[in-house]
Structure formats: structure tokens, C-alpha cells
Protein backbone atom coordinates (compact mmCIF):
# COMPACT_ATOMS: atom_id res chain seq x y z
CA UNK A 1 0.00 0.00 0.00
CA UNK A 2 1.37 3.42 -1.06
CA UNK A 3 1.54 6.10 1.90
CA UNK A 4 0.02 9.57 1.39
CA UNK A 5 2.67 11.60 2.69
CA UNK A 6 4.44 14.68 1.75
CA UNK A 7 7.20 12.98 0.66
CA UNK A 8 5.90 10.65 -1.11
CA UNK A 9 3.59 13.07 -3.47
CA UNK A 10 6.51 15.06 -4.06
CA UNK A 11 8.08 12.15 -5.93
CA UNK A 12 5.10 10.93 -7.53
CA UNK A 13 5.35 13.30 -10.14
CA UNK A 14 9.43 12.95 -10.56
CA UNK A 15 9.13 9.86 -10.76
CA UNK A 16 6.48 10.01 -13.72
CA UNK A 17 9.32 12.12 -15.41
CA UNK A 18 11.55 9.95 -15.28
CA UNK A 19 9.71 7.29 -16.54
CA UNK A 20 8.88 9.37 -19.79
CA UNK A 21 11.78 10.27 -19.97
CA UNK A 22 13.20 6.69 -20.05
CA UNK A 23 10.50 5.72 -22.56
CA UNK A 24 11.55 8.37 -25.36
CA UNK A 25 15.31 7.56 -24.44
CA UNK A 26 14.50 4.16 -25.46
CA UNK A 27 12.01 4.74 -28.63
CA UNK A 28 14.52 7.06 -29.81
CA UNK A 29 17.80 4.45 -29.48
CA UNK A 30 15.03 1.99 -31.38
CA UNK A 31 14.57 4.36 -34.22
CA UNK A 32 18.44 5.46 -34.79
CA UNK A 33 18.65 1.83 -34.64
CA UNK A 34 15.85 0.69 -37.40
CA UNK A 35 17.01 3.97 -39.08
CA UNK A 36 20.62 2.53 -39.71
CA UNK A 37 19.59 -0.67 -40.85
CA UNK A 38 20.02 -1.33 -44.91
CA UNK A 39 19.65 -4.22 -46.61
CA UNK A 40 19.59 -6.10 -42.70
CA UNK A 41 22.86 -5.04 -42.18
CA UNK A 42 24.05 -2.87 -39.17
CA UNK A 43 25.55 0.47 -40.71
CA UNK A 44 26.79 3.64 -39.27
CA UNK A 45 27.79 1.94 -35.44
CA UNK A 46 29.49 5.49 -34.92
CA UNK A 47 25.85 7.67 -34.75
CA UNK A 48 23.97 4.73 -32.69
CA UNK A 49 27.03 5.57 -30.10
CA UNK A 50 27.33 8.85 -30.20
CA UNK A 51 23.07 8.82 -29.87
CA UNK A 52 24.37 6.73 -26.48
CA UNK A 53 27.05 9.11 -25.57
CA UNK A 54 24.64 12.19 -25.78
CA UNK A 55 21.82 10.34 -23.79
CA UNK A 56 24.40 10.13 -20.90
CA UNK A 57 25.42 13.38 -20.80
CA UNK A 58 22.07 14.80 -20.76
CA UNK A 59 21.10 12.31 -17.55
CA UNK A 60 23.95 13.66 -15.75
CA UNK A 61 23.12 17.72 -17.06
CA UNK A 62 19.49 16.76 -15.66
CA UNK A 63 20.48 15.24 -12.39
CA UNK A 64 23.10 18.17 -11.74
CA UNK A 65 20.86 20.81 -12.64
CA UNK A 66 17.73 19.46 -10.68
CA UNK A 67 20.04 19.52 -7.16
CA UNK A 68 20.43 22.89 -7.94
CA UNK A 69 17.78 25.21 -5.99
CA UNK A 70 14.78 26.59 -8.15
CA UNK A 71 15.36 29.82 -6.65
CA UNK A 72 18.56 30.92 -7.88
CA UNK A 73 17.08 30.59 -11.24
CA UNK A 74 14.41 33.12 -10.10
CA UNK A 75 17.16 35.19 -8.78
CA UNK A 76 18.82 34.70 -12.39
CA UNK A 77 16.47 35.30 -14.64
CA UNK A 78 17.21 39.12 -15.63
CA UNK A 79 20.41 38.30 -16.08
CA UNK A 80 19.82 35.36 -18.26
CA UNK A 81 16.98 37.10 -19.73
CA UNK A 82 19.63 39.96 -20.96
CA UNK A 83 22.00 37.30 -22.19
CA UNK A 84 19.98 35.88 -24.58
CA UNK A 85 18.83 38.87 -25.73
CA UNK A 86 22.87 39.63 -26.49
CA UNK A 87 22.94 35.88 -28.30
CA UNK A 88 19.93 37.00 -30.13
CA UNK A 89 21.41 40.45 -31.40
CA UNK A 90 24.86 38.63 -31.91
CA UNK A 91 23.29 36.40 -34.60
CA UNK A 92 22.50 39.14 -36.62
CA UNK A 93 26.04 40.65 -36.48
CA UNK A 94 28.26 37.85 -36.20
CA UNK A 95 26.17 34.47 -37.37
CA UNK A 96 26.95 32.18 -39.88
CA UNK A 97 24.38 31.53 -42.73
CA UNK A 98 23.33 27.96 -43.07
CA UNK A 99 20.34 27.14 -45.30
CA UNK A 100 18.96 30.24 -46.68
CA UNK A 101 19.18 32.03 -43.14
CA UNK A 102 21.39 33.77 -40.79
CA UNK A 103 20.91 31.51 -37.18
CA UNK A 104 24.32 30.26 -36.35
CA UNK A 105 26.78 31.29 -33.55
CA UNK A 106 30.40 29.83 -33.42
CA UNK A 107 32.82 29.67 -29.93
CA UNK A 108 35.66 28.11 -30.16
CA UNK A 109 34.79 25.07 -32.45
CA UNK A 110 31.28 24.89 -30.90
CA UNK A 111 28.30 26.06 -32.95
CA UNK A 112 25.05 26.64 -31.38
């Protein structure tokens, strides 16, 4: 029997993210998966892994991030706000054209 506790509503609903979370981890590994299939052979091993790779990081960005208290993003929030206004204005000065439009920023080897 589940107990009705403080506690244990406030994980109810982590717990649910987590679990879809999981689920489109998974259905997107299966589709990078039936994606590099041709012919029933296994090609491109190097995306499927680096699909993998990127899945961990973002676990570990998500668990870091949610031990961080809400309220110092409240307290950031100008300043972020102003930032990507900057990132925003930046584009149009200093972006790199891809595809017909100007929506690229490059630092140091990164582009974003």
C-alpha cells in the first residue's frame, strides 16, 4: 500500500518524469537503430554511439541541474533574460548563414 505523505507526493510526479523520460530515451535508441539498418545489415555503429554518448550526458546535465535550488534561477532570470537577448542580437552581427538564413553562432569550435 502506497503512503500519502508529503514525501511521497513530491516524488510521484518525478518519478512520472523519469519514466517518460526513459521511454523516449528508449524509442529514440530503437529508431536510430531501425534507421541505420540497410539491406539487414548494421551500418553507421558510430551515430547509434554517439546517440548513447549524448543520452548520458544529458542524464547527468538533468540530475546536476535538478540539485540545484529553483530559486537561484528566479534570482537569475534578468540576467539570463539579458544574455539571450545579447545571443539574439549577436546572430544578426556575427552568425553564420546555413540554409537560406542567418541563425548560427560559433565559440571556439562549438556552434550553437
Amino acid at each position: 500500500m502506497w503512503k500519502t505523505g508529503l514525501l511521497n507526493s513530491k516524488f510521484y510526479g518525478f518519478k512520472a518524469i523519469i519514466v517518460c523520460l526513459l521511454l523516449f530515451n528508449i524509442l529514440s535508441l530503437f529508431a536510430i537503430y531501425s534507421s541505420l539498418h540497410l539491406g539487414g545489415e548494421f551500418r553507421d555503429e558510430e551515430t547509434f554511439r554517439k546517440q548513447i554518448i549524448w543520452i548520458v550526458v544529458s542524464w547527468v546535465i538533468l540530475i546536476i541541474f535538478s540539485l540545484i535550488n529553483y530559486r537561484l534561477y528566479y534570482d537569475l532570470a534578468f540576467f539570463l533574460y539579458f544574455l539571450n537577448l545579447i545571443l539574439l542580437l549577436s546572430v544578426s552581427f556575427f552568425g553564420k548563414s546555413a540554409m537560406g538564413a542567418q541563425r548560427w553562432l560559433s565559440f571556439f569550435g562549438l556552434t550553437f
